[in-house]
Structures are given as C-alpha cells and as structure tokens.
C-alpha atoms as a PDB file:
ATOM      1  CA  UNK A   1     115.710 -88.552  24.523  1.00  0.00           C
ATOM      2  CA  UNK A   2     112.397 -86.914  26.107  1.00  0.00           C
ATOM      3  CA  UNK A   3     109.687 -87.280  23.807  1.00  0.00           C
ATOM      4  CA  UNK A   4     106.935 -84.317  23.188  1.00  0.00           C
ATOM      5  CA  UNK A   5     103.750 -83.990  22.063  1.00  0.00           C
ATOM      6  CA  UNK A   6     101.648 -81.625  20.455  1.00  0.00           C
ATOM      7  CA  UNK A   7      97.668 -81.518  20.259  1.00  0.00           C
ATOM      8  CA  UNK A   8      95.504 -79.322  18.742  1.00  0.00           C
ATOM      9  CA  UNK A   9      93.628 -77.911  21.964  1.00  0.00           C
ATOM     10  CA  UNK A  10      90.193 -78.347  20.064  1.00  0.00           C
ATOM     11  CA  UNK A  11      90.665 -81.663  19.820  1.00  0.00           C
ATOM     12  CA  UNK A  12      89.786 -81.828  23.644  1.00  0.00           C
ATOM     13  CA  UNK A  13      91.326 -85.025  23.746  1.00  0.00           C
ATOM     14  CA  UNK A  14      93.103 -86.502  27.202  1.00  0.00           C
ATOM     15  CA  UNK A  15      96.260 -88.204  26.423  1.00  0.00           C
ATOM     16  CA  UNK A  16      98.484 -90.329  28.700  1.00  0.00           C
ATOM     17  CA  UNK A  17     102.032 -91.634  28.167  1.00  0.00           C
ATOM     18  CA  UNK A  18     102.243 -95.814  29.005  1.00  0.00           C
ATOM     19  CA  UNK A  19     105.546 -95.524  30.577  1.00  0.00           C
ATOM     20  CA  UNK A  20     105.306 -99.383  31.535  1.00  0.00           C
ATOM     21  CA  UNK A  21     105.080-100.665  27.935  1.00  0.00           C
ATOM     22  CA  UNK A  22     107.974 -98.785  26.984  1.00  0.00           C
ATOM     23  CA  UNK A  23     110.526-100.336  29.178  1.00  0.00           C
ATOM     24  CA  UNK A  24     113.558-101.618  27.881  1.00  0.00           C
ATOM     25  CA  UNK A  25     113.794-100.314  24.336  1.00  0.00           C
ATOM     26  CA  UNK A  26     116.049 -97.433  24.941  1.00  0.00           C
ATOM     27  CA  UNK A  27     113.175 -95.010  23.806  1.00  0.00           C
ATOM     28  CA  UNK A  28     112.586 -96.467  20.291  1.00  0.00           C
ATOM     29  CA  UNK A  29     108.349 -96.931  21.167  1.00  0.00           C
ATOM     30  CA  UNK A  30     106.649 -94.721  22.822  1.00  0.00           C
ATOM     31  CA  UNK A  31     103.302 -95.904  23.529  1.00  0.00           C
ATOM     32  CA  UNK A  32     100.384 -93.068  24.244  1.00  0.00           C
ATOM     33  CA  UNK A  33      96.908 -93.985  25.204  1.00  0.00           C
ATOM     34  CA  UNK A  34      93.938 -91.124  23.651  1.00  0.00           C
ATOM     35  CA  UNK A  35      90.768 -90.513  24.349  1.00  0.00           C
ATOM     36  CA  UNK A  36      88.439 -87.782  23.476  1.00  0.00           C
ATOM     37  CA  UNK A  37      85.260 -86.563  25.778  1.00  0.00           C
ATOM     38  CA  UNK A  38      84.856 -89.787  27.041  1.00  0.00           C
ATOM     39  CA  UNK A  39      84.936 -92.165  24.103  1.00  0.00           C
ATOM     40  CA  UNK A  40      87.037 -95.199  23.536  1.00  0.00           C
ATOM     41  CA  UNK A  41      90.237 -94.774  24.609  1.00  0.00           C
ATOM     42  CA  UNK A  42      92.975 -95.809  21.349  1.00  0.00           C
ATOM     43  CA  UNK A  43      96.679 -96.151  21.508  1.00  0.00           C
ATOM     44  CA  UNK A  44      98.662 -95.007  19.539  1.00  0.00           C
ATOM     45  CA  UNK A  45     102.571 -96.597  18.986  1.00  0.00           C
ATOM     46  CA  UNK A  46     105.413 -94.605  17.646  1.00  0.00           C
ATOM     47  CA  UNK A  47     108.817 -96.538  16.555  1.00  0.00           C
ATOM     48  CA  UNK A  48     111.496 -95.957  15.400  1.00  0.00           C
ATOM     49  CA  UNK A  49     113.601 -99.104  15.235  1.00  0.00           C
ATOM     50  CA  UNK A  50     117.161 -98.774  15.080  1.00  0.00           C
ATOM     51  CA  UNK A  51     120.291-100.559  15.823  1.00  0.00           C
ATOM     52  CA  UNK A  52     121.662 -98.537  18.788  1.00  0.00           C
ATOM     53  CA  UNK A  53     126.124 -97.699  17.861  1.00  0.00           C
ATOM     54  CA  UNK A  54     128.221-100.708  18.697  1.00  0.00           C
ATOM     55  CA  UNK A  55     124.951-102.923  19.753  1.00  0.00           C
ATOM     56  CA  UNK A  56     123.581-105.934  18.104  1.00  0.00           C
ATOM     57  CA  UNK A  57     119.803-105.755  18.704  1.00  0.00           C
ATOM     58  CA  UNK A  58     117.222-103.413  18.062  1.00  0.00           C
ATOM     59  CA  UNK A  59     115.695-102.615  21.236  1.00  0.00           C
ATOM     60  CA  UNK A  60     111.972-102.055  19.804  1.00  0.00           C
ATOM     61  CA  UNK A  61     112.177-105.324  19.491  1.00  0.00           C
ATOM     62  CA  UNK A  62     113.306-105.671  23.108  1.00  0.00           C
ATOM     63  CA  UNK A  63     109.242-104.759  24.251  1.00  0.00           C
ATOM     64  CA  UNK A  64     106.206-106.757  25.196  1.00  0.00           C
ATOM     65  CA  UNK A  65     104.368-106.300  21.949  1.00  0.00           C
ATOM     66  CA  UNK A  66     101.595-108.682  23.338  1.00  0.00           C
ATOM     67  CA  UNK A  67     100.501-106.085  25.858  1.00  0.00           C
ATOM     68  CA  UNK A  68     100.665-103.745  23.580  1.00  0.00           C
ATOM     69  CA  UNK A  69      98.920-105.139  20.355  1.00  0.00           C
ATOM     70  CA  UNK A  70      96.245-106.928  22.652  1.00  0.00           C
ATOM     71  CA  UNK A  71      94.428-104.041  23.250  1.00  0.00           C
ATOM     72  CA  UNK A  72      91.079-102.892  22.122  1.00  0.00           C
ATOM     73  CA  UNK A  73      91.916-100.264  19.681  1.00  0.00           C
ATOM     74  CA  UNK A  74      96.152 -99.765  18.519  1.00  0.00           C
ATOM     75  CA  UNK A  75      97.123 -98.072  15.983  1.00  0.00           C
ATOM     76  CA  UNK A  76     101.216 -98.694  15.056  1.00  0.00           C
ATOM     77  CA  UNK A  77     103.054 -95.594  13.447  1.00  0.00           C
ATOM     78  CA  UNK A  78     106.824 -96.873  12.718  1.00  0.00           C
ATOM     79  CA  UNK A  79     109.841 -96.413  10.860  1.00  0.00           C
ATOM     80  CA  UNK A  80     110.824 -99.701  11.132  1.00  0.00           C
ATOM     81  CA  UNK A  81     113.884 -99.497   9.193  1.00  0.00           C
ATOM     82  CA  UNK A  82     113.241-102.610   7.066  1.00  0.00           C
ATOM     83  CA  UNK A  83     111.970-103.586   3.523  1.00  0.00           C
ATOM     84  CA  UNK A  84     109.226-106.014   2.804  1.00  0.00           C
ATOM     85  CA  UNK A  85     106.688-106.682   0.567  1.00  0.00           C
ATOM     86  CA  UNK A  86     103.935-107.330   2.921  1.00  0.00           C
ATOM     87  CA  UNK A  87     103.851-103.378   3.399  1.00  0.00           C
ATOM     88  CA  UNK A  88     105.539-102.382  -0.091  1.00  0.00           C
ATOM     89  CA  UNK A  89     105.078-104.256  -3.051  1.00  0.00           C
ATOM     90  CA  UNK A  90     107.801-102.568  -4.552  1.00  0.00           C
ATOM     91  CA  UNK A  91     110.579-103.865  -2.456  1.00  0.00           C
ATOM     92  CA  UNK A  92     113.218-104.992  -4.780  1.00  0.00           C
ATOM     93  CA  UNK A  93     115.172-107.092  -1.371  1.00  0.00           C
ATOM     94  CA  UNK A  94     113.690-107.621   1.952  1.00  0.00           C
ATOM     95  CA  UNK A  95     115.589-106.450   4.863  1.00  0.00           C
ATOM     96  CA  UNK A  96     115.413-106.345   9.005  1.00  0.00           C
ATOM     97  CA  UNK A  97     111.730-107.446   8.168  1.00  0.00           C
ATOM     98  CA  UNK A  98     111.394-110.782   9.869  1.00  0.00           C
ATOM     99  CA  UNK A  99     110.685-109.388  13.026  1.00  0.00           C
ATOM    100  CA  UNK A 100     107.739-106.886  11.892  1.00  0.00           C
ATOM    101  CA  UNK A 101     106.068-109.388   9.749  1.00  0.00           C
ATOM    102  CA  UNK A 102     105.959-111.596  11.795  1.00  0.00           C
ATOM    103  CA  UNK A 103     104.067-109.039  14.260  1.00  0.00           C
ATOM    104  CA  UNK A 104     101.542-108.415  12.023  1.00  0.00           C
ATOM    105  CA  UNK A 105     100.889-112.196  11.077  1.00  0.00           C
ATOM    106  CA  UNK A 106     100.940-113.117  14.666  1.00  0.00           C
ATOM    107  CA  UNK A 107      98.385-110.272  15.972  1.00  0.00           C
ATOM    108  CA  UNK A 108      96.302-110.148  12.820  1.00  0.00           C
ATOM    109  CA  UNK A 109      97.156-106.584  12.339  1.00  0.00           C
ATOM    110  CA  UNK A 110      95.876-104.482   9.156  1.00  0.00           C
ATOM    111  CA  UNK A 111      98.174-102.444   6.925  1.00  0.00           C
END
C-alpha cells in the first residue's frame, strides 16, 4: 500500500516521509515529519494497527516507538483497534489495549 498525502498549498508547510521509522510494520505507521516556514519541525504518526490474515502479531507493534515518541514534538493519530478506558471511559471490556497503554504510560504521552 503507497500512502498519499494531501496539503493545503497555503499552508506552505515542507513535509517529509521518515521511511526509517517505518520499517518492519508492513505499512501500518507511517511516520511524517512537518514544518512550516521554518518553525519547529512536528511529527506526525498515522496507525492503523491490525492483525495482518493468517499472522499472529500486529506489526505496528513490530516498530521502534522509542525513536519515534522521543522526539521533540509527536503527535500520534491511530486506529488502534483496541478498547480501553484510559482513552474511553465508556469501554464496557478492554481489548488489544495492553500494548498502547502501556505506550502512553511509558512515554508520558497526553490524550
């Protein structure tokens, strides 16, 4: 799958695809770094975490999410597939959460 992107030209913004911190999960991340006239560059990670057809893990698991949560500014769009109360209070059952939480506890990351 070849990802695309779209930007709003008068958002003069440069953006540029982090290839190396989306090895090895089968194109579930994909990992963009944006910056706009100059300022701060922030990165911006889209998953989609799935269970690929007669596999057992779920290869956006697979990635160096050190590298990529370390960095100045992320920002973590996902559809993660999984239900927990840490991001829904709602959640009757957790599911295929332990992983995610886990991130966010670890790296101190905001919902």
């Amino acid at each position: 799958m070849k990802y695309r992107r779209a930007i709003n030209k008068l958002a003069a913004c440069r953006v540029m695809e982090l290839k190396g911190q989306m090895t090895g999960c089968g194109n579930t991340i994909h990992v963009l770094d944006v910056a706009r006239n100059g300022h701060e560059t922030v990165t911006l990670v889209n998953i989609y975490d799935q269970r690929p057809q007669g596999g057992e893990n779920r290869l956006a698991q697979e990635t160096d999410w050190g590298a990529i949560v370390n960095q100045p500014r992320v920002m973590i769009a996902s559809d993660v597939n999984a239900q927990s109360k840490l991001w829904n209070l709602r959640v009757p059952k957790r599911r295929n959460a332990p992983f995610w939480e886990e991130l966010v506890e670890e790296h101190v990351l905001v919902i």
